[in-house]
Protein backbone atom coordinates (compact mmCIF):
# COMPACT_ATOMS: atom_id res chain seq x y z
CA UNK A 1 -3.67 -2.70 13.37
CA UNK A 2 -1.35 -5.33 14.60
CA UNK A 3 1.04 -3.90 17.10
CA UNK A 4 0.48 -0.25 17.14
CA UNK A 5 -1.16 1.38 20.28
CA UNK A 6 -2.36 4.42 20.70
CA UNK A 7 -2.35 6.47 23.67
CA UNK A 8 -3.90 4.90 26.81
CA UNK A 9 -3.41 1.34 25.34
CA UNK A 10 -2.40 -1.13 28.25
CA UNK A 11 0.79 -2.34 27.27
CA UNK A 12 1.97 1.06 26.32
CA UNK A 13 0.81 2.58 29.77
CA UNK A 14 2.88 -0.25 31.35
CA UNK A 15 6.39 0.29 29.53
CA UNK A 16 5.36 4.04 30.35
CA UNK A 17 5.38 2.64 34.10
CA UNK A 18 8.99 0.78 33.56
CA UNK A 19 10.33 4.00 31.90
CA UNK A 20 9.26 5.97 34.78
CA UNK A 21 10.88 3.20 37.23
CA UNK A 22 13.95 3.13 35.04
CA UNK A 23 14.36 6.89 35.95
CA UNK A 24 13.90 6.50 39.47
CA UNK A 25 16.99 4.40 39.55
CA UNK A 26 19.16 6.38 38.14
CA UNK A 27 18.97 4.85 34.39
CA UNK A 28 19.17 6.92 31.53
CA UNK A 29 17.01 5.49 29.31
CA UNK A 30 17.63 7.97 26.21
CA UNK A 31 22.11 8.00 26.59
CA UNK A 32 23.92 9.38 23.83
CA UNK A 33 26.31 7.32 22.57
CA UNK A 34 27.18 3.07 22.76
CA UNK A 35 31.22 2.33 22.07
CA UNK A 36 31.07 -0.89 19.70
CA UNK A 37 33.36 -3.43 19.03
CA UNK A 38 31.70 -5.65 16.31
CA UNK A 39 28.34 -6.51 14.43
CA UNK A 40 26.27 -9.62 15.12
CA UNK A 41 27.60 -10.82 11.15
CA UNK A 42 30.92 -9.62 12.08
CA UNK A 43 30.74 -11.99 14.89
CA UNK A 44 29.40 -15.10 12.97
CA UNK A 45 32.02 -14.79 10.52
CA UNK A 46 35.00 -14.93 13.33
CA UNK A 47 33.65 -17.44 15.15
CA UNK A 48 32.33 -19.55 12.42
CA UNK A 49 34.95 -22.28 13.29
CA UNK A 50 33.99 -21.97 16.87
CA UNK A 51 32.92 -25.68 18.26
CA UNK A 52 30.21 -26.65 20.28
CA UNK A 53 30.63 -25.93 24.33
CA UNK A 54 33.72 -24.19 23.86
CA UNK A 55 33.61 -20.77 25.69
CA UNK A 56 36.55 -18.41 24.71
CA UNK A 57 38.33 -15.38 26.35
CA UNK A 58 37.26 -12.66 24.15
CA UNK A 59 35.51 -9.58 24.91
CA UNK A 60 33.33 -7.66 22.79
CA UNK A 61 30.79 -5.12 22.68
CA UNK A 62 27.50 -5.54 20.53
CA UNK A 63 24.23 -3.45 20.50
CA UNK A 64 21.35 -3.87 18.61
CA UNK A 65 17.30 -3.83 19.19
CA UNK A 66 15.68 -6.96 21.44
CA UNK A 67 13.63 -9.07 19.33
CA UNK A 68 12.94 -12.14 21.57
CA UNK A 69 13.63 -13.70 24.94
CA UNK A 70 13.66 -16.68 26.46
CA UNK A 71 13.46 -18.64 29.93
CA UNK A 72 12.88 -15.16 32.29
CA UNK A 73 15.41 -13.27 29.82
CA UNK A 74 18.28 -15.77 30.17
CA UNK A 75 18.79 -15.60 26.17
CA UNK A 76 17.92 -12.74 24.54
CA UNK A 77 17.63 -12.47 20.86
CA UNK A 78 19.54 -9.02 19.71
CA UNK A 79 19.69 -7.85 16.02
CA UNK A 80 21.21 -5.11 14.53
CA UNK A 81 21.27 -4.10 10.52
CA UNK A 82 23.65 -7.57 10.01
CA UNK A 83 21.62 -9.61 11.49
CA UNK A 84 21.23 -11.88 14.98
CA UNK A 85 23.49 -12.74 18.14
CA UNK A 86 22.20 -14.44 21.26
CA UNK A 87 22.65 -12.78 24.02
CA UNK A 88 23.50 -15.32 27.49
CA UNK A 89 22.26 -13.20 30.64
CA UNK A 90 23.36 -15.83 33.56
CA UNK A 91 23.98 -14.83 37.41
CA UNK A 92 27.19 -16.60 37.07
CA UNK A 93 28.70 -13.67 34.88
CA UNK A 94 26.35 -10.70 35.27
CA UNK A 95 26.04 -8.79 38.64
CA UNK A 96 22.79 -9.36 40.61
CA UNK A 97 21.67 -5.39 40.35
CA UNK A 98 21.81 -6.01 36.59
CA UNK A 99 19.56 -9.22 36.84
CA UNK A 100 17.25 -7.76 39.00
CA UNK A 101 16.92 -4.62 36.32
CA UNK A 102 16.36 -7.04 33.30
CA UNK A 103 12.58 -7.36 34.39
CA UNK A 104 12.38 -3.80 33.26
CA UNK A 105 13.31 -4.57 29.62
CA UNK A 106 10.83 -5.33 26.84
CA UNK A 107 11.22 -6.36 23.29
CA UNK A 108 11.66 -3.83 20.88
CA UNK A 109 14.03 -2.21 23.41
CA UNK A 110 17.69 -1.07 22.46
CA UNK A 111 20.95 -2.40 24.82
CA UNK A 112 24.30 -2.64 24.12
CA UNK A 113 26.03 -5.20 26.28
CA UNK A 114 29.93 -6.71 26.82
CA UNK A 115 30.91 -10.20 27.36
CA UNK A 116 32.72 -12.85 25.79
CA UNK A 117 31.97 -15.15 23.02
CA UNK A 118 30.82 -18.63 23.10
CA UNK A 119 29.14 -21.59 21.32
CA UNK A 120 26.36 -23.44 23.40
CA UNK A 121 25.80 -26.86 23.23
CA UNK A 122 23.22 -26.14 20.45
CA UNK A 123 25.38 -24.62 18.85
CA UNK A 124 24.14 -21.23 18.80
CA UNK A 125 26.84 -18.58 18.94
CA UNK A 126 25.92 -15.85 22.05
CA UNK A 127 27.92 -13.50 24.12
CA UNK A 128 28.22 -14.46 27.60
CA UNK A 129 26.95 -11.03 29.02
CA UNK A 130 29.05 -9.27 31.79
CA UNK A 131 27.12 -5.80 31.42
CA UNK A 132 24.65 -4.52 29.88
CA UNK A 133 22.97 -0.90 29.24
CA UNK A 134 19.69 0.64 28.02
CA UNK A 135 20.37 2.40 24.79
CA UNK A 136 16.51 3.00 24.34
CA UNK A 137 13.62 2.07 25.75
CA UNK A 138 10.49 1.46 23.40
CA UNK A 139 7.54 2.69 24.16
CA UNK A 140 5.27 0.47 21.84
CA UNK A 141 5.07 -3.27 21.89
CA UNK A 142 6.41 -5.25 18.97
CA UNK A 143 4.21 -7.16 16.59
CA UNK A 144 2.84 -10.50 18.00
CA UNK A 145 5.71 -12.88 17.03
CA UNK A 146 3.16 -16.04 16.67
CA UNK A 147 0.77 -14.03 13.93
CA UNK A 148 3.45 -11.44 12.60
CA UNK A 149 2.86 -8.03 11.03
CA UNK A 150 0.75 -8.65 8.22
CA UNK A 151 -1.92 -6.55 7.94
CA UNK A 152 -1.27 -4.96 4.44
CA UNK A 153 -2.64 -1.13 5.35
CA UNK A 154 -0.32 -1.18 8.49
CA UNK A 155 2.37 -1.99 7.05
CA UNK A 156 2.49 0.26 4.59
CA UNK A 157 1.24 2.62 6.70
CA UNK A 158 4.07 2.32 9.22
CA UNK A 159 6.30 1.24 7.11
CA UNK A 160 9.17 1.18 9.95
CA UNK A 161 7.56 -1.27 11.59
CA UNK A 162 7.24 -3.78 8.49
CA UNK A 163 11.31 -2.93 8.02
CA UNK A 164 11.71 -4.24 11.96
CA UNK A 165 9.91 -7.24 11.91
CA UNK A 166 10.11 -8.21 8.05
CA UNK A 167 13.76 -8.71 7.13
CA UNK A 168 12.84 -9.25 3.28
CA UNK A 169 11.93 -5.20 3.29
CA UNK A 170 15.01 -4.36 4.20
CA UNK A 171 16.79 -6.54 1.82
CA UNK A 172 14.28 -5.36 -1.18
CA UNK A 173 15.69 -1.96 -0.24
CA UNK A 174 19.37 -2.63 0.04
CA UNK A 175 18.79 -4.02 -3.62
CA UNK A 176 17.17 -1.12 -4.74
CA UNK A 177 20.69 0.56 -3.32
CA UNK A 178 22.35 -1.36 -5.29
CA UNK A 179 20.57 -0.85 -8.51
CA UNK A 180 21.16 2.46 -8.15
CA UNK A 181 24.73 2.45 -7.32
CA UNK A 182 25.21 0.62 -10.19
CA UNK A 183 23.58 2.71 -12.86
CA UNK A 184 25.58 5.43 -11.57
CA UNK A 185 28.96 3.29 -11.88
CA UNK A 186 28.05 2.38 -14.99
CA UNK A 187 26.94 5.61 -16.57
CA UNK A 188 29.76 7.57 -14.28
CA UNK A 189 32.21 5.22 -16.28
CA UNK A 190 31.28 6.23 -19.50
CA UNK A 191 32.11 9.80 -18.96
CA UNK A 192 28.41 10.76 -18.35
CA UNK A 193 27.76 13.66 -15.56
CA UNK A 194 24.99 13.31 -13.43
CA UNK A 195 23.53 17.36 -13.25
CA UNK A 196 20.51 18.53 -10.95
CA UNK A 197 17.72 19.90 -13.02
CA UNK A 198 14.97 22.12 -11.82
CA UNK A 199 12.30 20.24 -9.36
CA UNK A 200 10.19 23.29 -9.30
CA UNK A 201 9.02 24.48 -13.25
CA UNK A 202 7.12 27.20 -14.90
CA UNK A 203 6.01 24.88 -17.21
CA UNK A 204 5.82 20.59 -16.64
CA UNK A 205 6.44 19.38 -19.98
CA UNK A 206 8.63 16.09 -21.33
CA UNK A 207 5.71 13.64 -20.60
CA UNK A 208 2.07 13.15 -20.79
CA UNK A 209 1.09 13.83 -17.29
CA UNK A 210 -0.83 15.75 -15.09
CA UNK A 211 1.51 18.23 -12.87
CA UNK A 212 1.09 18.88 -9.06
CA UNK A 213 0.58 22.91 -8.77
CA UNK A 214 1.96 25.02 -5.91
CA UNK A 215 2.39 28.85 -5.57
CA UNK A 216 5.33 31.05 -4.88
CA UNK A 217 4.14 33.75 -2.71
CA UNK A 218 7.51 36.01 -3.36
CA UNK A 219 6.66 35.81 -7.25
CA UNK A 220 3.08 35.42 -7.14
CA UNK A 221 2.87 32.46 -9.79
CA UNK A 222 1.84 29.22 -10.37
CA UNK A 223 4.85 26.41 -10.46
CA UNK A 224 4.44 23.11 -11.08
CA UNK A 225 6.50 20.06 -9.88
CA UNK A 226 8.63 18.03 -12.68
CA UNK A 227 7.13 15.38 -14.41
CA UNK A 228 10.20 14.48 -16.30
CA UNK A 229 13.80 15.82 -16.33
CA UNK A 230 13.86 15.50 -20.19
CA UNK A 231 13.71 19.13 -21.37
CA UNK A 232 16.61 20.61 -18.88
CA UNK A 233 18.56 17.82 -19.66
CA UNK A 234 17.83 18.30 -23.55
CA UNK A 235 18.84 22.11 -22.84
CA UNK A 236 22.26 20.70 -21.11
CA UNK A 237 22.93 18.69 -24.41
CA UNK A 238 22.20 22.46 -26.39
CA UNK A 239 24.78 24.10 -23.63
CA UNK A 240 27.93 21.60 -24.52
CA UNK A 241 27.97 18.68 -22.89
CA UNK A 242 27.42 15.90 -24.76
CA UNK A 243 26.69 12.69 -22.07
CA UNK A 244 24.32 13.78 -18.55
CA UNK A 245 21.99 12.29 -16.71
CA UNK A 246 19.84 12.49 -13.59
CA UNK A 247 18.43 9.95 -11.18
CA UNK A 248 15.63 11.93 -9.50
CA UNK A 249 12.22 12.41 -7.96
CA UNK A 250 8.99 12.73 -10.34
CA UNK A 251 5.99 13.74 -9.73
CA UNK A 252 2.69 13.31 -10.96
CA UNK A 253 -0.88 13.99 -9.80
CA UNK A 254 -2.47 10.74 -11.10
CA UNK A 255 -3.60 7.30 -9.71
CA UNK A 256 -2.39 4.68 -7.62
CA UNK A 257 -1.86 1.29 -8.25
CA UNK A 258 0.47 -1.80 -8.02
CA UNK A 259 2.49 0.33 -10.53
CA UNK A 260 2.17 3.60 -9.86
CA UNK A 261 2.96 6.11 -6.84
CA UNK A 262 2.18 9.74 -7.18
CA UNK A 263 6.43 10.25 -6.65
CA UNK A 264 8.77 7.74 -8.02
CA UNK A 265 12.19 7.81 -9.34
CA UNK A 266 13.54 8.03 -12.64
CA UNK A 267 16.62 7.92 -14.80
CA UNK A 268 16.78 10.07 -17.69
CA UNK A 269 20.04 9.49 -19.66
CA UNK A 270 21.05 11.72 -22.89
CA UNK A 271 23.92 11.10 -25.65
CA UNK A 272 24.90 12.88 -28.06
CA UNK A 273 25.74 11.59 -32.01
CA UNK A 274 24.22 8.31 -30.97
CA UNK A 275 20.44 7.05 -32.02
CA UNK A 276 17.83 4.66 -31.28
CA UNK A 277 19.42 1.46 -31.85
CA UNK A 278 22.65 2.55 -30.25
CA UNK A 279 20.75 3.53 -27.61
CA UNK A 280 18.77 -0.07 -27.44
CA UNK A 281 22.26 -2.18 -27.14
CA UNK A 282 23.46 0.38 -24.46
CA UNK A 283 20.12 -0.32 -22.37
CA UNK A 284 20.51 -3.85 -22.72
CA UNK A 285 24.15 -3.91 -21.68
CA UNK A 286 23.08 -1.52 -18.73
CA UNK A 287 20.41 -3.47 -17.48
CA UNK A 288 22.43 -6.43 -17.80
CA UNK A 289 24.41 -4.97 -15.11
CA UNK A 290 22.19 -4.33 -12.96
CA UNK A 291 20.59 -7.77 -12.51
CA UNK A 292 23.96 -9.30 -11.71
CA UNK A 293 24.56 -6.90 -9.57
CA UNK A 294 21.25 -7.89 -7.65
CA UNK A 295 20.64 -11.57 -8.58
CA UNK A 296 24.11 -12.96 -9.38
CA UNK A 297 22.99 -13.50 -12.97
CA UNK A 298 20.82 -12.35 -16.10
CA UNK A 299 18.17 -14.80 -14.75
CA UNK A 300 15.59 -13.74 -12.12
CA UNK A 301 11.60 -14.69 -10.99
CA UNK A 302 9.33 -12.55 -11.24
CA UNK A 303 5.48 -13.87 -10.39
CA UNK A 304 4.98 -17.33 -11.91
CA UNK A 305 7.61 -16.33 -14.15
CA UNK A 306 11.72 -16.23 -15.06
CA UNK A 307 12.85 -13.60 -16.88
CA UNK A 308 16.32 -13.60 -18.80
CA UNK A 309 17.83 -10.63 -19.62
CA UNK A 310 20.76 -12.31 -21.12
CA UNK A 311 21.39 -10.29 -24.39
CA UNK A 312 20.45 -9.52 -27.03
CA UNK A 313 16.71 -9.15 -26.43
CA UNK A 314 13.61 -8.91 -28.79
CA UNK A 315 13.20 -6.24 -30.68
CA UNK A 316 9.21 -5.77 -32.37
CA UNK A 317 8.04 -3.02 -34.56
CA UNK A 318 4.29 -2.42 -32.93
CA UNK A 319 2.89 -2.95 -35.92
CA UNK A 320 4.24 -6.20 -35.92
CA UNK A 321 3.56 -7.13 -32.22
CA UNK A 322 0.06 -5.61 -33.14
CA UNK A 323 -0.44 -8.43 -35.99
CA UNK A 324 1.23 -11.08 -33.79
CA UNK A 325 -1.27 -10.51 -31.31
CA UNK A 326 -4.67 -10.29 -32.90
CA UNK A 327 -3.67 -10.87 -36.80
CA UNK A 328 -4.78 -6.78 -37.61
CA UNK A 329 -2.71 -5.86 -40.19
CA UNK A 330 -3.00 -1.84 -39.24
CA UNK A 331 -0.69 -0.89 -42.12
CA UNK A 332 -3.49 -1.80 -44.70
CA UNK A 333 -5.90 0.56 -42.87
CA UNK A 334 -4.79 4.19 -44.02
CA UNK A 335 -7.26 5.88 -42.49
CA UNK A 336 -8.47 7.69 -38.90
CA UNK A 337 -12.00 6.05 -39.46
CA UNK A 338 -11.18 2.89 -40.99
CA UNK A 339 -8.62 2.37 -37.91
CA UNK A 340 -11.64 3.45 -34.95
CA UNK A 341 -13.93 0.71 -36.36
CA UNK A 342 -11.14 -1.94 -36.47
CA UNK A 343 -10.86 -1.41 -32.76
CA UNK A 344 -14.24 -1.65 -32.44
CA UNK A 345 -14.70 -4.63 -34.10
CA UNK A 346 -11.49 -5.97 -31.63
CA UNK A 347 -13.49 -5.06 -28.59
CA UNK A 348 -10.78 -2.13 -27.51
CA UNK A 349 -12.79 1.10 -25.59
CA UNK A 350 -11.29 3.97 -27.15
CA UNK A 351 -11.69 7.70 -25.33
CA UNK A 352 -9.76 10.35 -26.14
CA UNK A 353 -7.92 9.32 -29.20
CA UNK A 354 -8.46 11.94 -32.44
CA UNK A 355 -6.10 10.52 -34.80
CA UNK A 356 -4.73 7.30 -36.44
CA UNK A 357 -1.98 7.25 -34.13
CA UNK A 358 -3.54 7.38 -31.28
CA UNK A 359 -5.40 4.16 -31.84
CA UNK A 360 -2.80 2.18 -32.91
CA UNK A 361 -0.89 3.13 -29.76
CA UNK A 362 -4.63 1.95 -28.04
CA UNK A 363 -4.99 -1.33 -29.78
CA UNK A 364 -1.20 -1.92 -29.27
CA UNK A 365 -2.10 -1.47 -25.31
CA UNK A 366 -4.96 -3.37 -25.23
CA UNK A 367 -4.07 -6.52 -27.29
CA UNK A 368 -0.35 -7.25 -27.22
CA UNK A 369 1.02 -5.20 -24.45
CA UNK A 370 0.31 -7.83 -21.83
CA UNK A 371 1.90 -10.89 -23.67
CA UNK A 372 5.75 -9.20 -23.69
CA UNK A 373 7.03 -11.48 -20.90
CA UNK A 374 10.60 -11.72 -21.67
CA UNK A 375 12.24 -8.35 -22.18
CA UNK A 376 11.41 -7.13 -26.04
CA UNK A 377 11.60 -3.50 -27.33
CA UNK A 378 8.38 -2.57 -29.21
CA UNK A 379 10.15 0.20 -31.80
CA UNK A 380 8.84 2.06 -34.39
CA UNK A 381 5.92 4.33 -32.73
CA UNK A 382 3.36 6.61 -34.43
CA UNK A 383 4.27 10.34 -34.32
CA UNK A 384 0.92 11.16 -32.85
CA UNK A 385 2.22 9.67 -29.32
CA UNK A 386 5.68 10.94 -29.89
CA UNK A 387 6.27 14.52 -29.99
CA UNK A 388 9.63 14.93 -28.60
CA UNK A 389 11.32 11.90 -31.21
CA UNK A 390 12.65 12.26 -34.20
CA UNK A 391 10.81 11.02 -37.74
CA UNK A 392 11.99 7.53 -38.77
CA UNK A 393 14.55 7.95 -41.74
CA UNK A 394 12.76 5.34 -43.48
CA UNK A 395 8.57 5.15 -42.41
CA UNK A 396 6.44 8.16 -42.59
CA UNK A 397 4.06 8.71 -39.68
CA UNK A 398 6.23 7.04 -37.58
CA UNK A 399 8.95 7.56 -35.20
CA UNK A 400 12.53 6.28 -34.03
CA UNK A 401 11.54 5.34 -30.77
CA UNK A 402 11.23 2.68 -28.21
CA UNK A 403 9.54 1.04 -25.20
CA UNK A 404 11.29 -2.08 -23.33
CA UNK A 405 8.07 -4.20 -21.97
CA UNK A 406 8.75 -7.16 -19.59
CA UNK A 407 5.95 -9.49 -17.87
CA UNK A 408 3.54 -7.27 -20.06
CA UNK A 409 5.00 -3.70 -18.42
CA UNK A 410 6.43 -1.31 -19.99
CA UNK A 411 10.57 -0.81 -18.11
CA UNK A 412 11.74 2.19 -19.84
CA UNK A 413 11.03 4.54 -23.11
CA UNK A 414 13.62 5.85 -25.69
CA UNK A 415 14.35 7.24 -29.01
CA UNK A 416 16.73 9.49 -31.70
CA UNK A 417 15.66 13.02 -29.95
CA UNK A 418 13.96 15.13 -32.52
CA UNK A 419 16.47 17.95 -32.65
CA UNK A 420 14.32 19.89 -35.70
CA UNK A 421 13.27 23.32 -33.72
CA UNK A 422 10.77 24.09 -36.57
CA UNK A 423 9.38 20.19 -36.39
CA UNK A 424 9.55 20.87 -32.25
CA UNK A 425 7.66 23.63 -31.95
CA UNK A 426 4.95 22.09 -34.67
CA UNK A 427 4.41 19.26 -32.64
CA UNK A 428 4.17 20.95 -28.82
CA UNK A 429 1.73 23.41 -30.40
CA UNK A 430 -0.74 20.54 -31.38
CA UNK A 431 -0.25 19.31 -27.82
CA UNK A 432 -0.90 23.10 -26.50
CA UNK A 433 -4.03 22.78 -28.34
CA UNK A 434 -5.43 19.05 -27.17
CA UNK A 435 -4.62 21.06 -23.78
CA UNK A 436 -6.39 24.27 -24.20
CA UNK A 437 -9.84 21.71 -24.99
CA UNK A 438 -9.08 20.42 -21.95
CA UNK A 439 -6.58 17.28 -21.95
CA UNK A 440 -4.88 17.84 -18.74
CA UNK A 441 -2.18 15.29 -19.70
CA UNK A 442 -0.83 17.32 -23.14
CA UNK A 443 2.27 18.97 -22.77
CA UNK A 444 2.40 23.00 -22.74
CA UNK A 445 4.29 24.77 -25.57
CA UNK A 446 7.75 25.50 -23.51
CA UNK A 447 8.71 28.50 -25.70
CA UNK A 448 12.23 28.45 -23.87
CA UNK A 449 13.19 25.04 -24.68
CA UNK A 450 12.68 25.92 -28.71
CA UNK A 451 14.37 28.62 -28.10
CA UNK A 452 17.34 26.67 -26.64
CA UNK A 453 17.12 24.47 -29.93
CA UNK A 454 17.65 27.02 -31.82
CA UNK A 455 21.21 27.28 -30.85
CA UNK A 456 21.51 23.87 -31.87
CA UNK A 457 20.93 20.17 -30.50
CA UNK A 458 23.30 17.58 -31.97
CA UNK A 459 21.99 13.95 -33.21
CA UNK A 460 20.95 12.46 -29.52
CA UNK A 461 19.73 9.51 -28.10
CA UNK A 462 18.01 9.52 -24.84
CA UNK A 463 15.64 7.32 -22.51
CA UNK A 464 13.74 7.28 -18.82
CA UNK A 465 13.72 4.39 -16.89
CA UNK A 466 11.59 3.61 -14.08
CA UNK A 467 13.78 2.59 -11.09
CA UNK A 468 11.29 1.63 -9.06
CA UNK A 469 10.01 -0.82 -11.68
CA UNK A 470 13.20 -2.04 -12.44
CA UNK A 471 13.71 -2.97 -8.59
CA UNK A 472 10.62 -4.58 -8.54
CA UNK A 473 11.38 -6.86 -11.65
CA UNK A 474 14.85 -8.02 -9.75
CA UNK A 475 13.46 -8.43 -6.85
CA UNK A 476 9.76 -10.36 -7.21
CA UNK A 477 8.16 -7.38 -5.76
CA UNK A 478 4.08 -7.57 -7.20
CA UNK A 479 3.48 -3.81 -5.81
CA UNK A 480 5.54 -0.54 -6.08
CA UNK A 481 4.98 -0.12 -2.25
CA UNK A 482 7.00 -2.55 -1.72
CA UNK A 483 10.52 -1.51 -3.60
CA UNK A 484 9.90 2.24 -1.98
CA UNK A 485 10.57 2.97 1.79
CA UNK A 486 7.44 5.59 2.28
CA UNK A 487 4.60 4.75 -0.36
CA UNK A 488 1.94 7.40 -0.22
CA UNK A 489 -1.00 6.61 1.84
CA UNK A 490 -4.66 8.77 2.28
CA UNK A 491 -4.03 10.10 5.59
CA UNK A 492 -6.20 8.28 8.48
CA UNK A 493 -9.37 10.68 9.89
CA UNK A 494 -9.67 10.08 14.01
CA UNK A 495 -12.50 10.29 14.62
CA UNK A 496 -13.46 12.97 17.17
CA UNK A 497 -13.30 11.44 21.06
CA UNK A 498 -16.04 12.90 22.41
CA UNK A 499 -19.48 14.81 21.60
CA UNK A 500 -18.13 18.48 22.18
CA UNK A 501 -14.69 17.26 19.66
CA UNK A 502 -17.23 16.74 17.21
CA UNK A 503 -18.91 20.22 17.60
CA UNK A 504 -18.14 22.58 14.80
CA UNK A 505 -16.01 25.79 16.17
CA UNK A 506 -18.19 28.81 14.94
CA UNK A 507 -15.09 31.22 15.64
CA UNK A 508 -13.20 28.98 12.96
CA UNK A 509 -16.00 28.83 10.34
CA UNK A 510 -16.29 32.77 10.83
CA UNK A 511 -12.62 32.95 9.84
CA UNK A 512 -13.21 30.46 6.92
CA UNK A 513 -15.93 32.16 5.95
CA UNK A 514 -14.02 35.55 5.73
CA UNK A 515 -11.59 33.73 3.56
């Protein structure tokens, strides 16, 4: 694991040794605070005109981590969150006491120094250093600079490591910032009010997705953590307001992959009086946004490929996209049986599926998911997959919704709500029942929420988008690891350090034992 040591390790016992010296002299190696004047960008931007060999007068104050030295730590490489300033450590301008000390510095250490500003003959802007001062003294030694920090596990793993020494995570970050800041201006603009729903839930419902379970000890019952913010929200649009959303934390207890992480962010966004389509020009326009925001334009790379999201974008009934794909015509096939041996006869492995529906939505999956590279909506869903959307106005068995799909992944999911109680409470109770036989991933029949639309739900459009696949897309990122700050990882088991470590204790299996 490329520049992590644990306890013991030589390097680590000999900054341990400089710490200890550092003390002895007086040095505080852990101060409180550092007075700064400007930030290494700050710097380049003022002194941009600067010329070559031309030293100048001015005296500022800079701090920021060592990254590099050079010639027995007469230039110093210093970075802070802007970027880099050289640092010029010469006996002509620093006092021999703080020469002397310099030999107890080690990259990855924090200073803040003063001096004046000048361009060398390089032309490398640096600060002529006149003092300097430990603002922190590392304890473990930086990646090796000739081989980097590339071990995949470690860096996701110690993910502040990979932000130090790999300035493209940071940026992928400050992007995902952005796309955030901007959904919120943009939705914040529009008279929507962002509202806090519930994190904690008697029942996880709005998606197909197997809950996390904890216990409340004061109540003595089982709660579950979100899976969706749809069915507060939904209540919010029954309590008044007419425009909310919520950027939040989901969770679900499934896999991991390139595209999934057991907690991600979401956006969940409702309207009221508006519907599907409505709802598909406002994503469009929204998402617009945010990829100017991030790339300057509607045009990005993603993989081997550019995506435009300049509008307006495909939109596919999957039906359609179903016969464009494989030439199946599943509109001529009326029936559950007829539709299980086309997908046979397609090669698609169904598994759980028990109606029509459900093996459209399979075959749809399986044969034409993966070729929606530019951004398309696939509309027009069977009502088996959809039991919170309303019934198309104009196709039985189907519904108003939507999914937007780019490079073959699906970006967000939509549709006119189904605001029926009756129709509502028809549909969760088939779910109920796929999950009493034992389909972990069916929603539970929230007795509250019809309750709540009983009062009344206006005509309402709403959607969830995936923000961390959305960052991902505008910023060429192949793995959601990489677009959030602390992926989850399996912990790492130490093995024990010696024979009696890896002796059972008989008092604790007793206790264990006892319960």
């Amino acid at each position: 694991m490329s520049g992590i040591e644990i306890e013991g390790g030589r390097l680590r016992t000999e900054r341990l040794r400089k710490l200890e010296e550092l003390k002895s002299l007086g040095i505080k190696p852990y101060p409180y605070r550092f007075e700064r004047t400007h930030k290494a960008q700050d710097l380049q931007e003022q002194y941009k005109e600067l010329e070559k060999e031309v030293e100048t007068q001015d005296v500022v104050r800079v701090c920021g981590k060592i990254m590099n030295e050079r010639n027995s730590w007469m230039f110093v490489d210093l970075y802070d969150e802007t970027g880099k300033i050289q640092l010029f450590c010469h006996k002509e301008s620093l006092p021999q006491e703080k020469l002397d000390q310099r030999k107890l510095l080690d990259k990855g250490d924090y200073i803040g120094v003063t001096g004046t500003i000048r361009r060398t003959k390089a032309g490398e802007l640096s600060v002529r250093v006149t003092d300097w001062e430990l603002l922190c003294k590392s304890l473990q030694p930086m990646p090796d600079s000739w081989d980097g920090f590339n071990d995949v596990e470690a860096r996701y793993r110690h993910r502040y490591v990979d932000m130090l020494v790999n300035p493209s995570v940071r940026d992928t970050l400050r992007k995902r910032s952005v796309v955030i800041r901007t959904i919120r201006k943009f939705l914040d603009d529009r008279d929507f009010l962002e509202i806090e729903t519930p994190t904690l839930q008697v029942e996880a419902g709005g998606a197909d997705a197997r809950p996390f379970v904890t216990h409340h000890n004061t109540l003595d019952i089982d709660l579950f953590l979100r899976i969706a913010t749809e069915l507060h929200l939904k209540r919010l649009i029954v309590g008044g307001f007419e425009r909310v959303y919520e950027i939040g934390r989901i969770f679900r207890n499934e896999g991991i992959s390139t595209r999934h992480n057991p907690e991600f962010t979401m956006l969940e966004m409702y309207c009221a009086y508006g519907d599907y389509n409505d709802l598909m020009d406002f994503t469009e326009e929204m998402i617009c946004e945010c990829a100017t925001a991030v790339a300057g334009g509607t045009k990005v790379k993603y993989g081997e490929h550019e995506i435009d999201f300049a509008r307006p974008w495909k939109r596919v009934r999957m039906n359609d996209a179903i016969k464009n794909a494989c030439g199946l015509d599943v509109e001529s096939i009326p029936t559950f049986e007829g539709m299980k041996e086309a997908a046979t006869k397609l090669g698609v492995h169904l598994d759980k599926e028990e109606t029509r529906g459900e093996v459209i939505n399979t075959i749809f999956e399986s044969k034409a998911e993966a070729s929606l590279i530019q951004p398309t909506f696939i509309i027009d869903y069977p009502v088996e997959v959809s039991p919170l959307t309303k019934a198309h106005r104009n196709n039985p068995g189907e519904v108003e919704r939507f999914e937007l799909f780019c490079t073959g992944r699906e970006l967000a999911n939509g549709y006119s709500e189904l605001t029926d109680p009756l129709d509502q409470r028809q549909r969760l109770e088939n779910q109920a029942r796929k999950k009493a036989a034992g389909n972990e991933e069916a929603m539970p029949l929230d007795l509250d929420f019809i309750l709540a639309m009983e009062y009344g739900m206006p005509p309402t459009m709403g959607i969830g988008i995936g923000i961390d696949r959305l960052v991902m897309f505008l910023t060429d990122s192949a793995s959601i690891r990489d677009v959030i700050a602390f992926p989850t990882m399996k912990p790492i088991v130490e093995p024990p350090k010696t024979a009696k470590d890896a002796q059972p204790d008989k008092d604790a299996e007793a206790v264990s034992r006892k319960g």
